[in-house]
Protein backbone atom coordinates (compact mmCIF):
# COMPACT_ATOMS: atom_id res chain seq x y z
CA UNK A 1 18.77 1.99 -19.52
CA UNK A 2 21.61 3.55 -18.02
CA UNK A 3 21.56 4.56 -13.88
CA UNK A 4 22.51 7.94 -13.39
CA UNK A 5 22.41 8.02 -9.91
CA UNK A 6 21.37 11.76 -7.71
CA UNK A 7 22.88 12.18 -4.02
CA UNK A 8 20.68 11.56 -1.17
CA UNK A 9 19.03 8.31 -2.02
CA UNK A 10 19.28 5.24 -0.59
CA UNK A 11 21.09 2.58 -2.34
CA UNK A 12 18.30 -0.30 -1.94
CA UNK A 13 14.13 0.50 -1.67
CA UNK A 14 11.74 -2.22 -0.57
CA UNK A 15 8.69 -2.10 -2.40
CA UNK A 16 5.20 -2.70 -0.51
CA UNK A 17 3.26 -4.60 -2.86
CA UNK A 18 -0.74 -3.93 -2.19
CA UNK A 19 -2.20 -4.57 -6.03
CA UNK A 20 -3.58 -7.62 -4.55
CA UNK A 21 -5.30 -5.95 -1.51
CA UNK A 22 -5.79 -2.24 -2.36
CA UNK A 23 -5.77 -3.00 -5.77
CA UNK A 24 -8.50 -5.46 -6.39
CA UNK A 25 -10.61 -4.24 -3.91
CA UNK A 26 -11.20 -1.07 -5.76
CA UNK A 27 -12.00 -3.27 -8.95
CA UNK A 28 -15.46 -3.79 -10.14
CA UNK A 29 -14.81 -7.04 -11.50
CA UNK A 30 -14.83 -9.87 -8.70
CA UNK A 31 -12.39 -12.81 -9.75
CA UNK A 32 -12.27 -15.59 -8.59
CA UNK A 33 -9.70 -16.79 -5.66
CA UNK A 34 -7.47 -18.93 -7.81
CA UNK A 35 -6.80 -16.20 -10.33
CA UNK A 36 -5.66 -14.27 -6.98
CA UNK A 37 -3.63 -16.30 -5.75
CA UNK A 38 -1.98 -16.96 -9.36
CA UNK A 39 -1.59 -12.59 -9.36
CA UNK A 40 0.02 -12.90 -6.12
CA UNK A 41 2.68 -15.51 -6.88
CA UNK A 42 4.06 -14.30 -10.25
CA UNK A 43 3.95 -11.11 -8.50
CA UNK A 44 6.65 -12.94 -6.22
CA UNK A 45 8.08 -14.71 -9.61
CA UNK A 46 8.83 -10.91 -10.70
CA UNK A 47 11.31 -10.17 -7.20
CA UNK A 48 8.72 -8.59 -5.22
CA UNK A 49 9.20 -10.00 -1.74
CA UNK A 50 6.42 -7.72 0.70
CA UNK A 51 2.84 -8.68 -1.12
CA UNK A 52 -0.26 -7.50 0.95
CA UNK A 53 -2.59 -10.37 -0.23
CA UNK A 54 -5.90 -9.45 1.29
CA UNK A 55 -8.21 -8.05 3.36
CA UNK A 56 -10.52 -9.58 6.33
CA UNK A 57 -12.97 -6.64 6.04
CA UNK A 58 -16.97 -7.94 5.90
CA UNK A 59 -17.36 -9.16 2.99
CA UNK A 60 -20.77 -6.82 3.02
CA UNK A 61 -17.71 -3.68 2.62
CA UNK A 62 -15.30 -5.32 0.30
CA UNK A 63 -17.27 -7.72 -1.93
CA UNK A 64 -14.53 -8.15 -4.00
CA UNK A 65 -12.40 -9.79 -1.03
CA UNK A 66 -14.87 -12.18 0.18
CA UNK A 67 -12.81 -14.86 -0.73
CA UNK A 68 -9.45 -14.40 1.79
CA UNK A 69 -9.98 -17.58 3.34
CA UNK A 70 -10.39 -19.49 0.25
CA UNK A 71 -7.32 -17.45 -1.18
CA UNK A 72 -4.87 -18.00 1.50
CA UNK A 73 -5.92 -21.78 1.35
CA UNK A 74 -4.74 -22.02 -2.47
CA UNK A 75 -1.78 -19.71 -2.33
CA UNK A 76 1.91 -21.46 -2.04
CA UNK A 77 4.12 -19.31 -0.47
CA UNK A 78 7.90 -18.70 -1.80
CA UNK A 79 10.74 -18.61 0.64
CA UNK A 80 11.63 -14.94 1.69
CA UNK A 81 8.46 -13.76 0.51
CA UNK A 82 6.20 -12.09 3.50
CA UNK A 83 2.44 -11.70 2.89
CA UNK A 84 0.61 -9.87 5.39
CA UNK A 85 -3.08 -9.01 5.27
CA UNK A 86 -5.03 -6.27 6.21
CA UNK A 87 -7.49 -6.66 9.33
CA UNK A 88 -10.19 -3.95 10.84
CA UNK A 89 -11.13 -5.25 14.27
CA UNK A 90 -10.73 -8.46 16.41
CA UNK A 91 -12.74 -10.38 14.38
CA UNK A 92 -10.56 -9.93 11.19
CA UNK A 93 -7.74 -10.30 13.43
CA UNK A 94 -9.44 -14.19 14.51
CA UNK A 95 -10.12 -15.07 10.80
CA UNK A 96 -6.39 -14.09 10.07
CA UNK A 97 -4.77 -16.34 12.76
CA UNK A 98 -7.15 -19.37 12.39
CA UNK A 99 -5.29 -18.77 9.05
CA UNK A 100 -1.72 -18.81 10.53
CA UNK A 101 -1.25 -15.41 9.67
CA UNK A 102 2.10 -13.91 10.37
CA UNK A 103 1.88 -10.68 9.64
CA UNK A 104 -0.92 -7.90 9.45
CA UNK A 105 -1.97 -4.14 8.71
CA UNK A 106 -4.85 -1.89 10.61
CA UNK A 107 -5.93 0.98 8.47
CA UNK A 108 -6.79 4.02 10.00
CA UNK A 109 -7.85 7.75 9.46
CA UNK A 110 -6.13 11.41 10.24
CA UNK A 111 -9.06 12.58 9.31
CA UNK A 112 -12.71 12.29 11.10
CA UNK A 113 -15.10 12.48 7.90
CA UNK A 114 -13.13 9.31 6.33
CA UNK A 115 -12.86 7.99 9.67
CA UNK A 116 -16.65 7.74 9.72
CA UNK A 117 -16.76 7.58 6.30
CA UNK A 118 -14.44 3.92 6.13
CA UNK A 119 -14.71 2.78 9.39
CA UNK A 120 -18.51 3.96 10.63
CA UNK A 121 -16.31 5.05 13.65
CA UNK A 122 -14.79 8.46 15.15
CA UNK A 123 -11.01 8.77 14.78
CA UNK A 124 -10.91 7.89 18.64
CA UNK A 125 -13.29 4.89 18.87
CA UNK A 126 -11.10 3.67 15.57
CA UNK A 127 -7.88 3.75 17.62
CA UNK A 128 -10.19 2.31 20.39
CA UNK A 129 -10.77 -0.97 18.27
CA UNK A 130 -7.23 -1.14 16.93
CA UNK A 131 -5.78 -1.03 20.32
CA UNK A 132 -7.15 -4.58 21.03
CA UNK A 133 -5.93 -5.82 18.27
CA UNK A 134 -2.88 -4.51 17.78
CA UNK A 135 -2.10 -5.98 21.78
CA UNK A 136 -2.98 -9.25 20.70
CA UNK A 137 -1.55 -9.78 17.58
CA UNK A 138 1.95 -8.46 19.22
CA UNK A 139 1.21 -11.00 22.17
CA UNK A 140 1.32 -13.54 19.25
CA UNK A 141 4.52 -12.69 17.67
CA UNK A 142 2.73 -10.65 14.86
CA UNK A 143 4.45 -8.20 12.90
CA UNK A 144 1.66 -4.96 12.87
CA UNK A 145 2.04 -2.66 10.02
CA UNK A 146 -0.25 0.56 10.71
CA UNK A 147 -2.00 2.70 7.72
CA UNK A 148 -2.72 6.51 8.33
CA UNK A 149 -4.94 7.93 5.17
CA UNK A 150 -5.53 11.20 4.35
CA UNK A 151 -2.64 12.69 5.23
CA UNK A 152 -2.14 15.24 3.05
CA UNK A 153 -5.68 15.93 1.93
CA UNK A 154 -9.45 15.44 2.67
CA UNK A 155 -12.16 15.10 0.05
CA UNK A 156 -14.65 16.54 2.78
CA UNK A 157 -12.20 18.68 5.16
CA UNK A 158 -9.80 19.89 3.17
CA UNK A 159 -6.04 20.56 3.65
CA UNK A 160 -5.14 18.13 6.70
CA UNK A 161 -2.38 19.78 9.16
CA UNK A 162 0.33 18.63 9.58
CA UNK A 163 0.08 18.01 13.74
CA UNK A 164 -3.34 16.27 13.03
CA UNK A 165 -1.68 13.63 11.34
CA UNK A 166 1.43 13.52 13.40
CA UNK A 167 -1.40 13.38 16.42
CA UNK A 168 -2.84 10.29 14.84
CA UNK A 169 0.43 8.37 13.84
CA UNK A 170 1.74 8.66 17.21
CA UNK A 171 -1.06 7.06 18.83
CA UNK A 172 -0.99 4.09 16.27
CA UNK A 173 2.54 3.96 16.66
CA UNK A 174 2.53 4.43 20.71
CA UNK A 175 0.26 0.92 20.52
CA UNK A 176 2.85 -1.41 19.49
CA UNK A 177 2.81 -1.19 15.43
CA UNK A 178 6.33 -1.68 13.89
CA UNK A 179 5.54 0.50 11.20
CA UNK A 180 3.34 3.33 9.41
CA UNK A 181 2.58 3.64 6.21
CA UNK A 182 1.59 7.40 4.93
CA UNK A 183 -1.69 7.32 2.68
CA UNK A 184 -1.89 10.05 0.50
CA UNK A 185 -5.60 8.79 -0.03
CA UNK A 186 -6.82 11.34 -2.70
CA UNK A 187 -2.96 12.24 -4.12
CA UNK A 188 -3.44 15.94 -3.55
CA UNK A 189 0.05 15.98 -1.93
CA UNK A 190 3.43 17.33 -3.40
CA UNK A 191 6.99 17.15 -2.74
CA UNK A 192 7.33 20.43 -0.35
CA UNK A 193 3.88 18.79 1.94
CA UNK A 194 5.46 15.42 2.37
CA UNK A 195 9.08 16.40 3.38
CA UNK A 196 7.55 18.80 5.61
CA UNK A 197 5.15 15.53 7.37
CA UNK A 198 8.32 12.76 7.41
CA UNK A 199 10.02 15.77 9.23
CA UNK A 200 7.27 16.11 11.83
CA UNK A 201 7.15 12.92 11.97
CA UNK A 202 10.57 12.40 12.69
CA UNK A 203 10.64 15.30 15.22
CA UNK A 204 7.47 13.26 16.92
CA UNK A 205 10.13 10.34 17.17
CA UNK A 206 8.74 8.34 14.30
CA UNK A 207 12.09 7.77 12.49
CA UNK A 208 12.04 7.16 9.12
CA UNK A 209 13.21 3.79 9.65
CA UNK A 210 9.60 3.20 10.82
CA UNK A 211 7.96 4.92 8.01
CA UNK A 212 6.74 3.48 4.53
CA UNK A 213 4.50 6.28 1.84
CA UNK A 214 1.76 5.33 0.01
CA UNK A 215 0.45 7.53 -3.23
CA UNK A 216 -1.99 7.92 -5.57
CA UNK A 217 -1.31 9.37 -8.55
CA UNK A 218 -4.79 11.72 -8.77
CA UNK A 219 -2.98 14.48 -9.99
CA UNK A 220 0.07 13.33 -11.29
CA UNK A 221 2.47 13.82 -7.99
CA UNK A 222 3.30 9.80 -7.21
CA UNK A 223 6.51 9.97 -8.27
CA UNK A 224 7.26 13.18 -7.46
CA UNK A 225 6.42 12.46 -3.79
CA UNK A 226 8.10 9.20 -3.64
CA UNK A 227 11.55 10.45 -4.61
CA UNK A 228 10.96 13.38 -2.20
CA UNK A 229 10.13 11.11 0.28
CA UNK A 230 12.95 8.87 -0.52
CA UNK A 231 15.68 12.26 -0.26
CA UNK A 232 13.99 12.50 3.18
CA UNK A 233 15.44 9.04 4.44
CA UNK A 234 12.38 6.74 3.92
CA UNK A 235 13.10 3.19 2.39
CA UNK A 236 9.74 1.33 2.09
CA UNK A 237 7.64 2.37 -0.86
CA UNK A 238 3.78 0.99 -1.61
CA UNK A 239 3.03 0.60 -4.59
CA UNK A 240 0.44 -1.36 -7.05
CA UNK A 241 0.93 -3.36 -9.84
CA UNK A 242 -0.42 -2.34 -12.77
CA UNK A 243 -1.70 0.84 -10.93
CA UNK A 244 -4.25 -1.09 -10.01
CA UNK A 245 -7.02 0.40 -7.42
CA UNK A 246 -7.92 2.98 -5.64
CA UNK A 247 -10.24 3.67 -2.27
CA UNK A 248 -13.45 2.36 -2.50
CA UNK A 249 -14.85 5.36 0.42
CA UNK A 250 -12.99 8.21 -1.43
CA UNK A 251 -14.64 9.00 -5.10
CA UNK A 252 -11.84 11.22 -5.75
CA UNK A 253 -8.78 8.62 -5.02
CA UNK A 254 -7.41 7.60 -8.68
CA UNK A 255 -5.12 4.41 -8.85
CA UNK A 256 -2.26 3.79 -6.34
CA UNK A 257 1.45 4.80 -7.49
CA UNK A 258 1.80 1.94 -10.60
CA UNK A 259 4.91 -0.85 -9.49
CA UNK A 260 6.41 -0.31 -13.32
CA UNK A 261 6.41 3.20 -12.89
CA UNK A 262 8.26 2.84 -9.52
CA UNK A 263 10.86 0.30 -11.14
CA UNK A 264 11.45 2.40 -14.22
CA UNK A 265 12.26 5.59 -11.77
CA UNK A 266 14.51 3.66 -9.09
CA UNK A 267 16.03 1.12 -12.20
CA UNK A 268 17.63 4.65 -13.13
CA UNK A 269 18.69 6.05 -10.64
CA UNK A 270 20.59 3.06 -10.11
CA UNK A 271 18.59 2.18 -6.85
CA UNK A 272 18.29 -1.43 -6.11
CA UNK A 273 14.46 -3.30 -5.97
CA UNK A 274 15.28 -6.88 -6.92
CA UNK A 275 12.16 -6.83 -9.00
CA UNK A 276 12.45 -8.18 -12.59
CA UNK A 277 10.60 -5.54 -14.52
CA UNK A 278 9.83 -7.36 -17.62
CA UNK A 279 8.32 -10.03 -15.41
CA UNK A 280 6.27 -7.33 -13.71
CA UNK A 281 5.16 -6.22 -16.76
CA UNK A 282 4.12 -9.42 -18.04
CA UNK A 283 2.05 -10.04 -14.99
CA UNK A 284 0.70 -7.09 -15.11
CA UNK A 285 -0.92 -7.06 -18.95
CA UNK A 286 -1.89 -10.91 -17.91
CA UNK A 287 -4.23 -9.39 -14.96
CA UNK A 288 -5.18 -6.53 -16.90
CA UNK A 289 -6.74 -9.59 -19.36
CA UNK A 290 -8.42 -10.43 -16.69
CA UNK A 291 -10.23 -7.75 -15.82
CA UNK A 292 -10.99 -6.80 -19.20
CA UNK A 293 -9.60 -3.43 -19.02
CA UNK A 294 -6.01 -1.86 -20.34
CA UNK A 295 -3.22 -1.09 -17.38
CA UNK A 296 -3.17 2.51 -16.36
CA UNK A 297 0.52 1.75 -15.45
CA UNK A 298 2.62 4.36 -18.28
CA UNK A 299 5.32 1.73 -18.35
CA UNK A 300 3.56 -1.25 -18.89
CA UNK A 301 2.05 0.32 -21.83
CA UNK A 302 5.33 1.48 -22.84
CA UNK A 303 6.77 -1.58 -22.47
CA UNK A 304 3.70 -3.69 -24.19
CA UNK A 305 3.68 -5.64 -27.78
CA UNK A 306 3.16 -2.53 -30.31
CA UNK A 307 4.61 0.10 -28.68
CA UNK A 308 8.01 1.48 -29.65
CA UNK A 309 9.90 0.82 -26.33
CA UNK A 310 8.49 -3.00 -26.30
């Protein structure tokens, strides 16, 4: 393929890997811990070098994550590769240092339905419980990554404005958390909505530094959000291998923004990932063996034995 490069962009994007988090929790088949922790380091193999590896959520919630401890006992980790984990309250936050966690992610709501909907909580006994956590897990030298969903849509509410969201980011932000990642839960967002919200956001004093985006491809706007995000100055993209996942609270949220897809868009336009795609690839039609179901990811089936581009 050749780059063609359009003005604006950054030269290099660091991609947020969360296929084996987000992903797999939004999987009805449960595999077992050594298979994860196989995903997560060919997923490294392939160049990615940010892998969210799990979640410290009751097992009662996320089923298919019962297993973190067991995972992060079996996983080697690769030099210059950072795996954080997501954690909802001080509890999680315990289980994740007993586990010499280094790094970790709190996942909250702009939105009060989903907010009682993920977390059994109002938005402002959610921030309530982060705070805590957040405080202590700084205290320790922890890197905090903070997760804002529904930002640009609500199954239940509707359109989500603008200031709502800026409202909520702030006060994540204001508690210590190094950065926020923008969850475009049910991907009802397009390009106009999210450069209008990373320039809010950047007006509130979030600069886009700060700021990672996170989308799901419900109605087909992933990429189109992520380059329009990317023209508006932000650097860190999440994204999921295979297009793995989804949200297990919102019926409506479709698989996260597929990792090939991402790499085929960014390899041209001659923005630098470091990831190997036909590594990524390869992992990704090895887990999709796994779970006994073909990738949704339009580039790994592109790029699969039988097709024309393989």
């Amino acid at each position: 393929m050749m780059a063609t490069a359009l003005p604006g962009l950054p030269e290099r994007v660091t991609i947020y890997e969360v296929g084996p988090r987000d992903g797999l929790q939004n999987e009805d088949t449960v595999l077992p811990a050594g298979v994860k922790a196989e995903f997560v380091t060919r997923l490294a193999g392939a160049g990615l070098r940010t892998i969210e590896t799990t979640s410290f959520v009751h097992p009662k919630w996320v089923p298919q994550l019962a297993d973190a401890e067991e995972l992060l006992g079996l996983l080697p980790r690769s030099p210059g590769v950072r795996y954080p984990v997501l954690v909802p309250n001080e509890r999680g936050l315990d289980r994740a240092l007993a586990l010499g966690a280094t790094e970790i992610a709190i996942f909250g709501s702009a939105t009060e339905t989903f907010a009682r909907r993920n977390l059994n909580r109002t938005v402002d006994e959610s921030l309530a419980m982060f705070a805590p956590v957040v405080e202590r897990a700084r205290a320790q030298g922890l890197w905090v990554r903070a997760y804002v969903s529904m930002v640009c849509g609500d199954p239940w509410e509707g359109e989500v404005p603008v200031e709502q969201v800026v409202s909520v980011a702030s006060r994540m932000m204001d508690m210590g958390c190094s950065q926020l990642s923008l969850g475009d839960t049910i991907g009802v967002g397009t390009p106009g909505q999210v450069t209008a919200l990373i320039r809010a956001l950047t007006d509130a004093g979030i600069g886009t530094d700060r700021l990672a985006v996170h989308f799901h491809d419900t109605y087909g706007q992933a990429l189109a959000n992520t380059l329009a995000a990317l023209q508006a100055g932000v650097t860190i993209v999440d994204a999921s291998a295979g297009g793995l996942g989804g949200c297990p609270y919102a019926e409506s949220a479709t698989g996260n923004l597929a990792t090939e897809d991402l790499v085929w868009m960014l390899d041209g336009l001659g923005v630098e990932t470091g990831v190997d795609l036909r590594e990524l690839v390869s992992t990704s039609r090895w887990m999709a063996g796994r779970l006994g179901r073909p990738s949704p990811s339009r580039v790994v089936q592109a790029l699969s034995p039988g097709s024309e581009q393989s």
